[in-house]
C-alpha atoms as a PDB file:
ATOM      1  CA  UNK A   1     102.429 -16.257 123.872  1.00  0.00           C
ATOM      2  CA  UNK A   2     102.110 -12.914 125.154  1.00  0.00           C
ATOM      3  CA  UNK A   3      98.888 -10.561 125.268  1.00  0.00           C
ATOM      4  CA  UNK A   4     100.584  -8.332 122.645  1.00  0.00           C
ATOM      5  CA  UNK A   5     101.491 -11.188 119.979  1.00  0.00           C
ATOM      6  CA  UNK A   6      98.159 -12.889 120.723  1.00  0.00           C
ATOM      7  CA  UNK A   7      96.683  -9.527 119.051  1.00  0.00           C
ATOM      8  CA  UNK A   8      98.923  -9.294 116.715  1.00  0.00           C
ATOM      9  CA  UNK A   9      98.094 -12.721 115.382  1.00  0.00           C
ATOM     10  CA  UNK A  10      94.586 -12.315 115.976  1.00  0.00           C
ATOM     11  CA  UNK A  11      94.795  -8.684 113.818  1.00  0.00           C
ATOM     12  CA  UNK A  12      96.860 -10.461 110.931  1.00  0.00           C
ATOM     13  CA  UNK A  13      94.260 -13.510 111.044  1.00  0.00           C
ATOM     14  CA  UNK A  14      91.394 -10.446 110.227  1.00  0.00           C
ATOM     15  CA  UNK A  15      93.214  -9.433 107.545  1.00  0.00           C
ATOM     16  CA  UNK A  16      93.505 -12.974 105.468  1.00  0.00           C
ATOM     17  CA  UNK A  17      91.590 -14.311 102.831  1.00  0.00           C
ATOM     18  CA  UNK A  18      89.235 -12.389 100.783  1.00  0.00           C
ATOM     19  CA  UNK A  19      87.200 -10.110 102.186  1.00  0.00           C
ATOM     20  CA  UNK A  20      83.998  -7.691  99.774  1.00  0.00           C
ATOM     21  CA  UNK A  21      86.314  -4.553 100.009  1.00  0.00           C
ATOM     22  CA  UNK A  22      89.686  -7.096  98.956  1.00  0.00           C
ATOM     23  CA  UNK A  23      87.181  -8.315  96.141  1.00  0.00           C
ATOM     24  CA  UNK A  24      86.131  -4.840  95.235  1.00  0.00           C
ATOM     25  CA  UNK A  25      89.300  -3.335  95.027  1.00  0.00           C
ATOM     26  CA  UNK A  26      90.821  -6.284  92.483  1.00  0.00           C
ATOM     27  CA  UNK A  27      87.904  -6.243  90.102  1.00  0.00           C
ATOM     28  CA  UNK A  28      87.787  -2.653  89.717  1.00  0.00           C
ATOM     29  CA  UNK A  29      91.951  -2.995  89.516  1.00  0.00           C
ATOM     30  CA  UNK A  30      91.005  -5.720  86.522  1.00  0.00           C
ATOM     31  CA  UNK A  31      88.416  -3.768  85.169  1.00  0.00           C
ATOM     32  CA  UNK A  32      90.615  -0.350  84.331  1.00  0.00           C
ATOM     33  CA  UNK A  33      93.553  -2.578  83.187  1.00  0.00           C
ATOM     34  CA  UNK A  34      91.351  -3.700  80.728  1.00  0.00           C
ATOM     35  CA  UNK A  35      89.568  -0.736  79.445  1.00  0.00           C
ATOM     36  CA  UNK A  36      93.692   0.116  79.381  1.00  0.00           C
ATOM     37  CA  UNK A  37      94.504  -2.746  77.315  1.00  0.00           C
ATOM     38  CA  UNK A  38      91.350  -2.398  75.177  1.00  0.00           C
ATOM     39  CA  UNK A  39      91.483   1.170  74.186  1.00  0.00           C
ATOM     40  CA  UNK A  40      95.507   1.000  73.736  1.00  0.00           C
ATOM     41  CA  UNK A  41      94.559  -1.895  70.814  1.00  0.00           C
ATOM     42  CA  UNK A  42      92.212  -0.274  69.194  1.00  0.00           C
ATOM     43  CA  UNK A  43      93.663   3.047  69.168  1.00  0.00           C
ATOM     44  CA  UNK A  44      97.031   0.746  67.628  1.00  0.00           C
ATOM     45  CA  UNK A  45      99.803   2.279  69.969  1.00  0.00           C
ATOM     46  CA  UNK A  46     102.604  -0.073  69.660  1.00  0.00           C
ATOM     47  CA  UNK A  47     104.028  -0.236  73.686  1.00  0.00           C
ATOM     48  CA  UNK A  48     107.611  -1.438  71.709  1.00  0.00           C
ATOM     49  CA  UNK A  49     107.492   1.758  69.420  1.00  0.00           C
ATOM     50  CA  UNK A  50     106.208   4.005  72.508  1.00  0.00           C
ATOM     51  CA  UNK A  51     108.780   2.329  75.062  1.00  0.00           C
ATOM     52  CA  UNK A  52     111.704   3.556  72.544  1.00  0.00           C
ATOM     53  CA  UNK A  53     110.396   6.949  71.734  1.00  0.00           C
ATOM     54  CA  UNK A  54     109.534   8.428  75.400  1.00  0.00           C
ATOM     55  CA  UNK A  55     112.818   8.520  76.447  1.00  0.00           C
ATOM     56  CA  UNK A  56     114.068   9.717  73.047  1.00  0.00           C
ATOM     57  CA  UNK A  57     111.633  12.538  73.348  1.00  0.00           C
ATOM     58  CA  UNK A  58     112.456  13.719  76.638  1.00  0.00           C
ATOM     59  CA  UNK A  59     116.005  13.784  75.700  1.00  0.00           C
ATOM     60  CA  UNK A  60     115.233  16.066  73.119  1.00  0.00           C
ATOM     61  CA  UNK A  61     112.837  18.256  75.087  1.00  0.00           C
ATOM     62  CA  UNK A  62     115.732  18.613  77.765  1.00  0.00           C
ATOM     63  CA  UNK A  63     118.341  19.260  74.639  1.00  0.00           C
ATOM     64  CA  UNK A  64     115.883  21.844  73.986  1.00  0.00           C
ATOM     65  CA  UNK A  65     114.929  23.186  77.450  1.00  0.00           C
ATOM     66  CA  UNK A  66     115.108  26.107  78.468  1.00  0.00           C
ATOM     67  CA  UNK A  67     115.374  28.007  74.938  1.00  0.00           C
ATOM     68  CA  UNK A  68     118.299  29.332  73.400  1.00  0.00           C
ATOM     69  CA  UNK A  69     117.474  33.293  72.853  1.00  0.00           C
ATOM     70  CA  UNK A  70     120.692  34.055  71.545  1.00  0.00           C
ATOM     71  CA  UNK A  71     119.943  32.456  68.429  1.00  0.00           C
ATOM     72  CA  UNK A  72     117.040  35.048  67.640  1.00  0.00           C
ATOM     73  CA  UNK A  73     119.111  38.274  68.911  1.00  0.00           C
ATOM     74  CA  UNK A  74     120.793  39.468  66.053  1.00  0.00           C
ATOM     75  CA  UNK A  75     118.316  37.755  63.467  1.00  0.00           C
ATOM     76  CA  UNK A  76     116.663  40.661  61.194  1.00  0.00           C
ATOM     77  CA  UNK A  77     113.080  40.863  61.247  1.00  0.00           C
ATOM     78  CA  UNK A  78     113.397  40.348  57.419  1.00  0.00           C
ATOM     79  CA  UNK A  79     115.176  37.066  57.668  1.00  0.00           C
ATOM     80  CA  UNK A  80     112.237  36.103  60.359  1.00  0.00           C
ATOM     81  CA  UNK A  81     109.633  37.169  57.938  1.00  0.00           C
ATOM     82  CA  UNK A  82     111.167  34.989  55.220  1.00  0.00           C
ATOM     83  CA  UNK A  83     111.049  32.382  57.595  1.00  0.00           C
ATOM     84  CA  UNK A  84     107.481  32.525  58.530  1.00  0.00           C
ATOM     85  CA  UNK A  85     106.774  32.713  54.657  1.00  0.00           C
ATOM     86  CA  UNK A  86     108.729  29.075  54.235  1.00  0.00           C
ATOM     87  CA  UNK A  87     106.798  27.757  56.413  1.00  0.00           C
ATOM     88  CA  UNK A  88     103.077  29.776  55.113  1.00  0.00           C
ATOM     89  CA  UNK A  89     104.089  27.828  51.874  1.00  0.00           C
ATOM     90  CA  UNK A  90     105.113  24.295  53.127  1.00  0.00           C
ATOM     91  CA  UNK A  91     101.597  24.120  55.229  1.00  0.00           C
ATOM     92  CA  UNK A  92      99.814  25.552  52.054  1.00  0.00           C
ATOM     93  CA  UNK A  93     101.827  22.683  49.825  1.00  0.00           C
ATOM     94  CA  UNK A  94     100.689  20.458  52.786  1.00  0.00           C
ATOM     95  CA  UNK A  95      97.368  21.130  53.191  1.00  0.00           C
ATOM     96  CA  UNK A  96      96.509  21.132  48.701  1.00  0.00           C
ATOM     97  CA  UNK A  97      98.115  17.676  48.939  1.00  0.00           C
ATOM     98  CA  UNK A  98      95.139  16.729  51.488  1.00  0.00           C
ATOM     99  CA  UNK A  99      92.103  18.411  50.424  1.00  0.00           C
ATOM    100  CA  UNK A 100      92.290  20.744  53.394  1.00  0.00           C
ATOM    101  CA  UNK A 101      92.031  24.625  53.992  1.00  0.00           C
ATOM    102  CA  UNK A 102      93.429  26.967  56.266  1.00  0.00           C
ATOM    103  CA  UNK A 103      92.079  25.886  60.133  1.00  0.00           C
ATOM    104  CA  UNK A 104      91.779  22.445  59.230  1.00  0.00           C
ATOM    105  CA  UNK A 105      88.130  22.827  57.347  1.00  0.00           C
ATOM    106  CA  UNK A 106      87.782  20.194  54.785  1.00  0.00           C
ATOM    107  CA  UNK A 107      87.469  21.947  51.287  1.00  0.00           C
ATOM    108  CA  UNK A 108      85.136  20.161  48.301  1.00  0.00           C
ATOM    109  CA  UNK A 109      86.689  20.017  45.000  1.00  0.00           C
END
């Protein structure tokens, strides 16, 4: 054996077994996988449901990426405003259905 694998082996025989900082690093490793596990259960994210939707969402964000301005060119500022007023009404509709005002604030009936 020469002087160079001797300290090799002797280097690699160091780094066996378990040492405090090996210890450390798993149970803090274990310890966020957990709080991980934990907080994805009670928060009720299904991984199945999440695993099918990411890349379903990132096609559509690159479908929609970067925006199409020609679309909006030649609309009139009255069809915009009638627009905008669809949508007033459909988040008014929305928020009567739920008890809720404009902003969010809960209203009392």
């Amino acid at each position: 054996m020469t002087p160079a694998e001797r300290v090799l082996d002797e280097l690699d025989s160091s780094q066996r077994g378990l040492s405090p900082k090996r210890l450390r690093l798993w149970l803090v490793s274990a310890a966020i996988l957990v709080f991980y596990v934990v907080s994805w259960n009670l928060a009720g994210i299904d991984l199945q449901k999440l695993g099918t939707g990411l890349p379903k969402l990132a096609h559509w964000i690159a479908q929609a990426w970067p925006p199409r301005a020609h679309r909006y060119r030649h609309a009139s500022p009255i069809g915009r405003a009638h627009e905008i007023e669809i949508c007033a009404q459909l988040l008014g509709k929305m928020s009567e259905n739920r008890g809720i005002g404009l902003l969010g604030i809960v209203r009392t009936r």
